[in-house]
Protein backbone atom coordinates (compact mmCIF):
# COMPACT_ATOMS: atom_id res chain seq x y z
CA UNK A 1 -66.26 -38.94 20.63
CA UNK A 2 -69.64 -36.67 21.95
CA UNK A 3 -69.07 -33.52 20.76
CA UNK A 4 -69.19 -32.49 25.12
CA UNK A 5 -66.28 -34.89 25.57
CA UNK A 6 -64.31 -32.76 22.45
CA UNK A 7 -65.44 -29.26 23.85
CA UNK A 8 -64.28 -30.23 27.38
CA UNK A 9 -60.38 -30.63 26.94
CA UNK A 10 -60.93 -27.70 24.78
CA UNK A 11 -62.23 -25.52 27.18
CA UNK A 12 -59.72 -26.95 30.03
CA UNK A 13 -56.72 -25.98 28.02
CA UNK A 14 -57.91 -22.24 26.98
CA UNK A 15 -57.88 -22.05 30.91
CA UNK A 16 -54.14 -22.45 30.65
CA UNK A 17 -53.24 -20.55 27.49
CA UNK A 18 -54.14 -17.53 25.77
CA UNK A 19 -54.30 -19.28 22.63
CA UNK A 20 -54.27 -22.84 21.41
CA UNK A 21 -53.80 -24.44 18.16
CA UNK A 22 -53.74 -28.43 18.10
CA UNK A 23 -53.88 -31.36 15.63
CA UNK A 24 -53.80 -34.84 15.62
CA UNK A 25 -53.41 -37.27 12.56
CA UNK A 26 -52.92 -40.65 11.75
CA UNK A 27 -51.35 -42.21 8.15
CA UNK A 28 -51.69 -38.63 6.82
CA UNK A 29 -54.95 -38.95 7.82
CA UNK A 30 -55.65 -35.25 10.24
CA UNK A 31 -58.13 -36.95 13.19
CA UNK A 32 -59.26 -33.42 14.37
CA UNK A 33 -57.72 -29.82 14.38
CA UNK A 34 -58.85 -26.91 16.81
CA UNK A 35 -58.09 -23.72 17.17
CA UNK A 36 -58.73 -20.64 19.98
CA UNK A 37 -58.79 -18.10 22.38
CA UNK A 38 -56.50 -15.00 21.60
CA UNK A 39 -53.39 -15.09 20.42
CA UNK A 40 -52.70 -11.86 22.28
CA UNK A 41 -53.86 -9.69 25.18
CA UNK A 42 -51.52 -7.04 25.23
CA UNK A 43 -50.82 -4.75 24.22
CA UNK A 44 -54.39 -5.17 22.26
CA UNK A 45 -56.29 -8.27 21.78
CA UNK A 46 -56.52 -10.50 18.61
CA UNK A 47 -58.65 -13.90 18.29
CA UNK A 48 -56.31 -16.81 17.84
CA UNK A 49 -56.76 -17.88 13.13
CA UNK A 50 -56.22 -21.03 11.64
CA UNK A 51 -52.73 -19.66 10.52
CA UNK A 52 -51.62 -18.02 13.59
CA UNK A 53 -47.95 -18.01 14.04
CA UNK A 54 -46.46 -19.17 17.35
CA UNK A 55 -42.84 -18.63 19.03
CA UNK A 56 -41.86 -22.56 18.87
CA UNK A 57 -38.79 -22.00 21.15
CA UNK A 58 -37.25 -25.38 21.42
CA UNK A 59 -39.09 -27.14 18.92
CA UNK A 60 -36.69 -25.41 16.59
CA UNK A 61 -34.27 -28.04 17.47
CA UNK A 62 -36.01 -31.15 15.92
CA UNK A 63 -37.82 -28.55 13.14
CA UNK A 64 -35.00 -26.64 11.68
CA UNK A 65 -31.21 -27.67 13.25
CA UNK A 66 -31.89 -31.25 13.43
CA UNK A 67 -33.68 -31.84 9.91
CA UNK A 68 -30.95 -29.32 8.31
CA UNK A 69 -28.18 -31.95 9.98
CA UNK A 70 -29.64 -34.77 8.53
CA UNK A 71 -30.51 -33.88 4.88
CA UNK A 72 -26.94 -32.18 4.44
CA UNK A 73 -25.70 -35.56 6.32
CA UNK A 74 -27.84 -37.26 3.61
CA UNK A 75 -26.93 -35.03 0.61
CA UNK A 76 -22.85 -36.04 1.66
CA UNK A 77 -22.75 -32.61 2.55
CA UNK A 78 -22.10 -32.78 6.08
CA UNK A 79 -20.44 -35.54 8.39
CA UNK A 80 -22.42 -35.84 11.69
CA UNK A 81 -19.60 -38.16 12.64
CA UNK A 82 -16.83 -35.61 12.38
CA UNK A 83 -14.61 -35.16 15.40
CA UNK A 84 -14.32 -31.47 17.34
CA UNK A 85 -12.26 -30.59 20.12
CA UNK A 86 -10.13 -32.93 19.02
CA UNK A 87 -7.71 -32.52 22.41
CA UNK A 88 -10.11 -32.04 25.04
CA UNK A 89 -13.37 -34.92 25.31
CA UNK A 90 -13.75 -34.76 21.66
CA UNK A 91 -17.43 -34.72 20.40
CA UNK A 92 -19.04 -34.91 16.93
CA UNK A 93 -22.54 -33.33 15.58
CA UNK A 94 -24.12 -36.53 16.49
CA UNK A 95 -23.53 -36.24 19.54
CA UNK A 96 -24.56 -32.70 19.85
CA UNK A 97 -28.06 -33.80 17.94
CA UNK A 98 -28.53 -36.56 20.87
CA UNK A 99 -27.78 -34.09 23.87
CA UNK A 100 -24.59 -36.50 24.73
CA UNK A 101 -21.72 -33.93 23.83
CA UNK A 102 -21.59 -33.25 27.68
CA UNK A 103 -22.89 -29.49 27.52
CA UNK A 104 -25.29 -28.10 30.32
CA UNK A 105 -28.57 -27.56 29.82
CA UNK A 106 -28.67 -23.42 29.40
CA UNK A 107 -26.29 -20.86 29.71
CA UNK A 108 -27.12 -16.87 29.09
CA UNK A 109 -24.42 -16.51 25.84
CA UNK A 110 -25.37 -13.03 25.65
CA UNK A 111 -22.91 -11.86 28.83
CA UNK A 112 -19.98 -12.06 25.57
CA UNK A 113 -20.16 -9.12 22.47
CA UNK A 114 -20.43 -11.09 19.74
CA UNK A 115 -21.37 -14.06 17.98
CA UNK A 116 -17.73 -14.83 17.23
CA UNK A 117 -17.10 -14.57 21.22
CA UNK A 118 -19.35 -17.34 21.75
CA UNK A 119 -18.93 -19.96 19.04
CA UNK A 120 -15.06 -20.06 20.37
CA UNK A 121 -16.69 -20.58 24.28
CA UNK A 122 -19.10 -23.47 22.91
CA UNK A 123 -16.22 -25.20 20.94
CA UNK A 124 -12.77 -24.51 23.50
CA UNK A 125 -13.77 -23.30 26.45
CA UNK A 126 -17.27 -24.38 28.06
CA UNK A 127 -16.94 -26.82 30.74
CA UNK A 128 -18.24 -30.37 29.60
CA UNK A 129 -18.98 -33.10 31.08
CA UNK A 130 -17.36 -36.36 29.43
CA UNK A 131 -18.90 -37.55 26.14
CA UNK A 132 -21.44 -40.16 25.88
CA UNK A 133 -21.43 -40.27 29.83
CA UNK A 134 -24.57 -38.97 30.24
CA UNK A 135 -27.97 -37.23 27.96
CA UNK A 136 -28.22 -33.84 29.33
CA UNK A 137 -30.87 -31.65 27.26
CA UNK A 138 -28.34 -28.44 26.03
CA UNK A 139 -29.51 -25.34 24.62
CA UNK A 140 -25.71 -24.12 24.44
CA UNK A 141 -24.79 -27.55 22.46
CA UNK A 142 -28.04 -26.78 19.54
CA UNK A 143 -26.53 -23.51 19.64
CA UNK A 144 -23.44 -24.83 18.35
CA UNK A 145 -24.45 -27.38 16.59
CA UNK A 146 -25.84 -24.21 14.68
CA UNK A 147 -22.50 -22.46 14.23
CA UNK A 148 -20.29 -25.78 12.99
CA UNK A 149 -23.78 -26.01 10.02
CA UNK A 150 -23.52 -22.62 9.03
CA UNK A 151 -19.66 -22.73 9.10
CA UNK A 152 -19.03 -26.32 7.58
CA UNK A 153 -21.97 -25.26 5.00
CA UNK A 154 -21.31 -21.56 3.91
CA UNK A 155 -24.65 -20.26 4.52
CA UNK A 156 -26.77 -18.84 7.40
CA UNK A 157 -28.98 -21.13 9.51
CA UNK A 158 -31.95 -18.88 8.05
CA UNK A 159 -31.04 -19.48 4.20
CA UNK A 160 -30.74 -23.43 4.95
CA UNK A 161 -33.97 -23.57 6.28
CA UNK A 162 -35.39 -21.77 3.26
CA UNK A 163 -33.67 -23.59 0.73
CA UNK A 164 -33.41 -27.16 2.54
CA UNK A 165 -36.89 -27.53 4.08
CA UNK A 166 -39.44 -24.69 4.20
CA UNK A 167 -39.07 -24.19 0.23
CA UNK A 168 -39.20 -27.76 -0.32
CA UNK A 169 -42.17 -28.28 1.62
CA UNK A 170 -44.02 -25.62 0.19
CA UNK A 171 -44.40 -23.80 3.47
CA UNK A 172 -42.26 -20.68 3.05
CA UNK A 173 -45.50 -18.59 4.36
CA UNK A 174 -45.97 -20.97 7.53
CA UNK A 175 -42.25 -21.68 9.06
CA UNK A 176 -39.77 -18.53 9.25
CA UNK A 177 -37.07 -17.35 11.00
CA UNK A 178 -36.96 -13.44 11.95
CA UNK A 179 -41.10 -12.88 10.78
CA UNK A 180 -41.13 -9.31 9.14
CA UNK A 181 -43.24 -6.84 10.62
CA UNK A 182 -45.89 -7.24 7.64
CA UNK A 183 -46.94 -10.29 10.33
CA UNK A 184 -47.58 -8.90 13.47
CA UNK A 185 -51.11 -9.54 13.80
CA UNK A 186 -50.62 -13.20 12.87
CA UNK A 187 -47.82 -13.96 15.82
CA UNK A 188 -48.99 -14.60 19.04
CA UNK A 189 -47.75 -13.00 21.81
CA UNK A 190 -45.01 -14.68 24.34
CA UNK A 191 -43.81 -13.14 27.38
CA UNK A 192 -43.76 -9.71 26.53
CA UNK A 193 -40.66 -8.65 29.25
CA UNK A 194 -38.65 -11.82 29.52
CA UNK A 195 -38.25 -11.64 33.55
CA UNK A 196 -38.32 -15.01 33.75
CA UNK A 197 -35.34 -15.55 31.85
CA UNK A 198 -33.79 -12.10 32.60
CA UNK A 199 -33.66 -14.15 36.66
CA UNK A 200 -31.81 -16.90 35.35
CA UNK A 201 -29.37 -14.90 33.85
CA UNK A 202 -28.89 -12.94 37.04
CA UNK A 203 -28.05 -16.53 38.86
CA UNK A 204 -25.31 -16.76 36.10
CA UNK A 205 -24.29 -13.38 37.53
CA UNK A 206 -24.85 -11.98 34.58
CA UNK A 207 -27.49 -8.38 34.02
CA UNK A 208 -26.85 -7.99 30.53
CA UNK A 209 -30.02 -9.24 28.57
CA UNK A 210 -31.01 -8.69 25.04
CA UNK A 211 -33.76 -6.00 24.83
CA UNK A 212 -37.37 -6.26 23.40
CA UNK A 213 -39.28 -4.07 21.39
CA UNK A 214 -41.45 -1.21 22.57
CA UNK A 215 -44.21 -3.78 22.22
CA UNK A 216 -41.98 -6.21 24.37
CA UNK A 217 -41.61 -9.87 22.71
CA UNK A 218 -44.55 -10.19 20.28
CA UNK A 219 -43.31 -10.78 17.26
CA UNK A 220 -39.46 -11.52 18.61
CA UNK A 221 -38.11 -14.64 19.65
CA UNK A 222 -38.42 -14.88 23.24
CA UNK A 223 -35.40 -17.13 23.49
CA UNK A 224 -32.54 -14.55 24.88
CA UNK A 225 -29.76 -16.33 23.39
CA UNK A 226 -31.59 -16.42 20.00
CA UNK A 227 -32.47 -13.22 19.98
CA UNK A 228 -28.60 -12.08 20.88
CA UNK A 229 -27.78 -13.97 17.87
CA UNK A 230 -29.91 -12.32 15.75
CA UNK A 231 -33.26 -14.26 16.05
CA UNK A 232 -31.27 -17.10 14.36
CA UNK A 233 -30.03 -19.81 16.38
CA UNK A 234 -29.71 -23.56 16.54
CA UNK A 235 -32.06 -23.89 19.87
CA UNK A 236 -34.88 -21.60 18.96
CA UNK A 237 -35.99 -18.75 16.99
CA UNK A 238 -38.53 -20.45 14.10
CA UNK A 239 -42.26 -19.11 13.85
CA UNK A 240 -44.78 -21.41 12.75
CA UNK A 241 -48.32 -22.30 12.24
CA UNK A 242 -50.26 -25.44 12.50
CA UNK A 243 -49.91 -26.48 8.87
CA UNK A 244 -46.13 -25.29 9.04
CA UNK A 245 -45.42 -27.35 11.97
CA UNK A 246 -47.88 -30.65 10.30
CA UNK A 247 -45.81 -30.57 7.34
CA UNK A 248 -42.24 -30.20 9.02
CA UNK A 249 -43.47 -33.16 11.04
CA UNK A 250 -44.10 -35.63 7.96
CA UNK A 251 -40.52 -35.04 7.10
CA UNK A 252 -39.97 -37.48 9.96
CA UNK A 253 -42.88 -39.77 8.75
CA UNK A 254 -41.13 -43.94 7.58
CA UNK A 255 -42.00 -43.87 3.78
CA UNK A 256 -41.39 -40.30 3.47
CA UNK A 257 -38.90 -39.22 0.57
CA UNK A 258 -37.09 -36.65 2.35
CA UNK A 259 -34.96 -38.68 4.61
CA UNK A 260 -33.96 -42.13 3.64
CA UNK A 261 -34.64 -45.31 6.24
CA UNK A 262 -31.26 -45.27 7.58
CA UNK A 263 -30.83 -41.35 8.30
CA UNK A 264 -34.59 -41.70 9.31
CA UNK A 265 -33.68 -44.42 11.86
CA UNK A 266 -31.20 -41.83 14.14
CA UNK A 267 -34.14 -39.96 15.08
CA UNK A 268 -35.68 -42.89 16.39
CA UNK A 269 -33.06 -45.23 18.57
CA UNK A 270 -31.37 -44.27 21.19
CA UNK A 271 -27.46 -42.87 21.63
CA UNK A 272 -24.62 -43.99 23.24
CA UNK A 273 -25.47 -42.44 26.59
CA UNK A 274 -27.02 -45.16 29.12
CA UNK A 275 -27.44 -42.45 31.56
CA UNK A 276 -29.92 -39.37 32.30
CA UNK A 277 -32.66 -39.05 29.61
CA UNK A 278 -33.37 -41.57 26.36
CA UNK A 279 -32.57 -39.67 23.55
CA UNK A 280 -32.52 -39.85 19.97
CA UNK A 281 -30.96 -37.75 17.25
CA UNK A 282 -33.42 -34.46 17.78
CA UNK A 283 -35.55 -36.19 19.84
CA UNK A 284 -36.48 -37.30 23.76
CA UNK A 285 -38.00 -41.04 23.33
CA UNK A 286 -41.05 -41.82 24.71
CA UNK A 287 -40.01 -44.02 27.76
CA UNK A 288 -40.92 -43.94 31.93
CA UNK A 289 -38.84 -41.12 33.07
CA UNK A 290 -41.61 -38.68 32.99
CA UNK A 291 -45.48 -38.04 33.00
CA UNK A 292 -45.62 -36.64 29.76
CA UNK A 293 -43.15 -39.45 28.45
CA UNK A 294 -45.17 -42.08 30.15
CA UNK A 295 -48.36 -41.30 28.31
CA UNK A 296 -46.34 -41.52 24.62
CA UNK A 297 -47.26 -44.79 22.73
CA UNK A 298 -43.77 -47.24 22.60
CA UNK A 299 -42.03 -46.32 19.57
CA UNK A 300 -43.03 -41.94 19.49
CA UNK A 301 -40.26 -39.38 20.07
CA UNK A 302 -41.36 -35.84 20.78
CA UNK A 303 -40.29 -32.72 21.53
CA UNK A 304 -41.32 -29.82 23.87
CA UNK A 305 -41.01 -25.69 23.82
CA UNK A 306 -40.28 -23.16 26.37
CA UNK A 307 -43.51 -20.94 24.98
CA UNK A 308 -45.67 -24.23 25.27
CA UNK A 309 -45.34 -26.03 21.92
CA UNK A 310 -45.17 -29.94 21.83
CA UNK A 311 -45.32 -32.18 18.97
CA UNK A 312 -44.78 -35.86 19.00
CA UNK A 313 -44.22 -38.08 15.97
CA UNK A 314 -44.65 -42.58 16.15
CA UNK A 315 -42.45 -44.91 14.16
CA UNK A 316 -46.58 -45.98 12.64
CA UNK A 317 -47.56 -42.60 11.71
CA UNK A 318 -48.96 -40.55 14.08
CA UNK A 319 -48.51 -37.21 14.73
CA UNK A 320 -49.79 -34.47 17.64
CA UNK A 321 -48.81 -30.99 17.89
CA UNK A 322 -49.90 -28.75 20.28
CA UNK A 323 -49.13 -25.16 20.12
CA UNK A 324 -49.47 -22.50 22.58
CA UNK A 325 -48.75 -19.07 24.48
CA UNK A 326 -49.19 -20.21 27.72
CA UNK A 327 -46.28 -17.53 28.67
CA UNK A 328 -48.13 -14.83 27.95
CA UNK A 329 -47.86 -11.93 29.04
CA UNK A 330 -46.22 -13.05 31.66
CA UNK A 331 -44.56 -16.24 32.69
CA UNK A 332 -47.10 -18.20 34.66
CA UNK A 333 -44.25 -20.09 37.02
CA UNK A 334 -45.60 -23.13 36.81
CA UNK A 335 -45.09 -26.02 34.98
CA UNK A 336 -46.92 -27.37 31.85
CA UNK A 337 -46.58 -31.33 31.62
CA UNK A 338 -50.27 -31.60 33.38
CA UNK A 339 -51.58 -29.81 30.27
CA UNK A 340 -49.57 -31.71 27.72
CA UNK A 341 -50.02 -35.41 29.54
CA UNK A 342 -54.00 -34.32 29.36
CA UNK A 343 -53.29 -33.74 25.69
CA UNK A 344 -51.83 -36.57 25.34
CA UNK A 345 -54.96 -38.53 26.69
CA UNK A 346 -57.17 -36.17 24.32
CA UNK A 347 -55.67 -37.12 21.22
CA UNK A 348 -55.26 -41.71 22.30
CA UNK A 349 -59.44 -41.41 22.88
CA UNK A 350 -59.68 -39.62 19.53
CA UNK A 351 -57.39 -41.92 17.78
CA UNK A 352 -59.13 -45.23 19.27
CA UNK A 353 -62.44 -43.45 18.06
């Protein structure tokens, strides 16, 4: 590809970010990496590095909560197919990590005082639709999915990561939960108030919302839930750079030795659900139900982030990641699947060559 043809999408997209880091790679193989812009404007501005640090929001999902699942799943550690709510449309973790547990899709969890409060809501007393009826992307069902890991597994979400996958991996310096402050200047900023979740809590009726910093969200999840929870949850709250988020991705490479073929397969065929979205275990399938969906090869699942992060991962090996700010400083209103489907089209004309 002409070198104008490469600099074009570039130049496109860092009219819709702050900051952009991207990759795309093939057998192992990386096809092309980029990174630019700034990775924050306010309060000061810093040039977007190679190992810039981004807010992945929901790709914390398929990164940390669903790999976690599977490898304790794997290690006989924990049973995905264990029944909850035993009395009332009973649901197992599988069923949370496909999005078919019958939870809505978000729900401000802060309006309680504690994280006790909520994991008895999640598990007794949230209304549910019935199991398996329908795939309905839930933040509130990751969420739990988070508490029944840390409780069935003795150990904080954070500490699994560490010793299950980041440690592991060899990229304790390029995934984290809760970045210390020693980081700043790597993280790029997100939306630095949160009004744009702070209105959707007020349509909940609720006006409680988790504060920021004095320098707003940069360096904090921006996830309101997470951050309530301690910048630790089971929907969001991991950091990450490009090389983080490339290696997390291989764990979900066929061949690789960190999940076997048949825990490796849940992440790639569908649930039980024959209704709303096509979902996997972690993942959305590529499919016909949406633009950026449509543009997927047959056989890729992917995964997308509230701050702008995408990443999508083919039964043959390859493997795109896009990471942004696009959110900051402020929430821009409008949606982002133009930018990712044009992504999308980037990275098929560099793999075709």
């Amino acid at each position: 590809m002409a070198n104008a043809e490469l600099n074009s999408f570039d130049d496109f997209i860092l009219t819709k970010t702050p900051s952009i880091s991207y990759l795309i790679s093939k057998d192992g193989e990386i096809k092309r990496s980029f990174f630019g812009g700034y990775s924050l404007l306010e309060p000061k501005k810093i040039k977007t590095k190679s190992d810039t640090l981004y807010d992945l929001a929901s790709l914390t999902k398929v990164f940390s909560t669903t790999l976690i699942a599977l490898k304790s799943y794997q290690n006989g550690t924990f049973d995905i197919n264990k029944t909850f709510s035993e009395k009332k449309n009973p649901f197992t973790p599988l069923d949370l990590l496909r999005h078919e547990a019958g939870f809505p899709s978000w729900y401000p969890l802060y309006k309680f005082s504690s994280k006790e409060e909520v994991y008895d809501f999640l598990l007794n007393k949230m209304e549910r639709k019935k199991v398996a009826e329908e795939a309905i992307y839930s933040c509130p069902g990751y969420i739990l999915l988070g508490f029944i890991l840390e409780e069935t597994l003795n150990d904080s979400l954070n500490n699994l990561f560490f010793k299950l996958i980041a440690n592991p991996s060899g990229i304790i310096k390029d995934a984290m939960f809760n970045p210390p402050s020693s980081l700043k200047e790597k993280i790029a900023g997100s939306e630095l108030k949160g009004d744009y979740e702070r209105e959707m809590a007020l349509k909940e009726g609720c006006e409680k919302y988790p504060c920021a910093s004095d320098d707003g969200l940069w360096g904090i999840v921006s996830d309101g839930n997470a951050r309530f929870l301690g910048g630790v949850a089971g929907n969001a709250g991991l950091f990450a750079n490009l090389k983080g988020c490339y290696e997390l991705s291989k764990l979900f490479l066929n061949g690789t030795s960190f999940l076997d073929k048949k825990v490796l397969k849940l992440c790639f065929e569908r649930g039980r659900a024959r209704s709303g979205e096509k979902r996997s275990a972690g993942f959305k399938m590529a499919s016909e139900d949406s633009p950026v969906s449509r543009e997927l090869k047959k056989g890729s699942v992917y995964h997308e982030g509230f701050t702008g992060t995408f990443v999508s991962i083919s039964e043959d090996g390859e493997i795109l990641i896009m990471l942004t700010n696009r959110i900051h400083p402020i929430h821009p209103k409008v949606p982002f699947s133009n930018e990712r489907v044009k992504f999308i089209q980037f990275c098929r004309k560099i793999l075709n060559g």
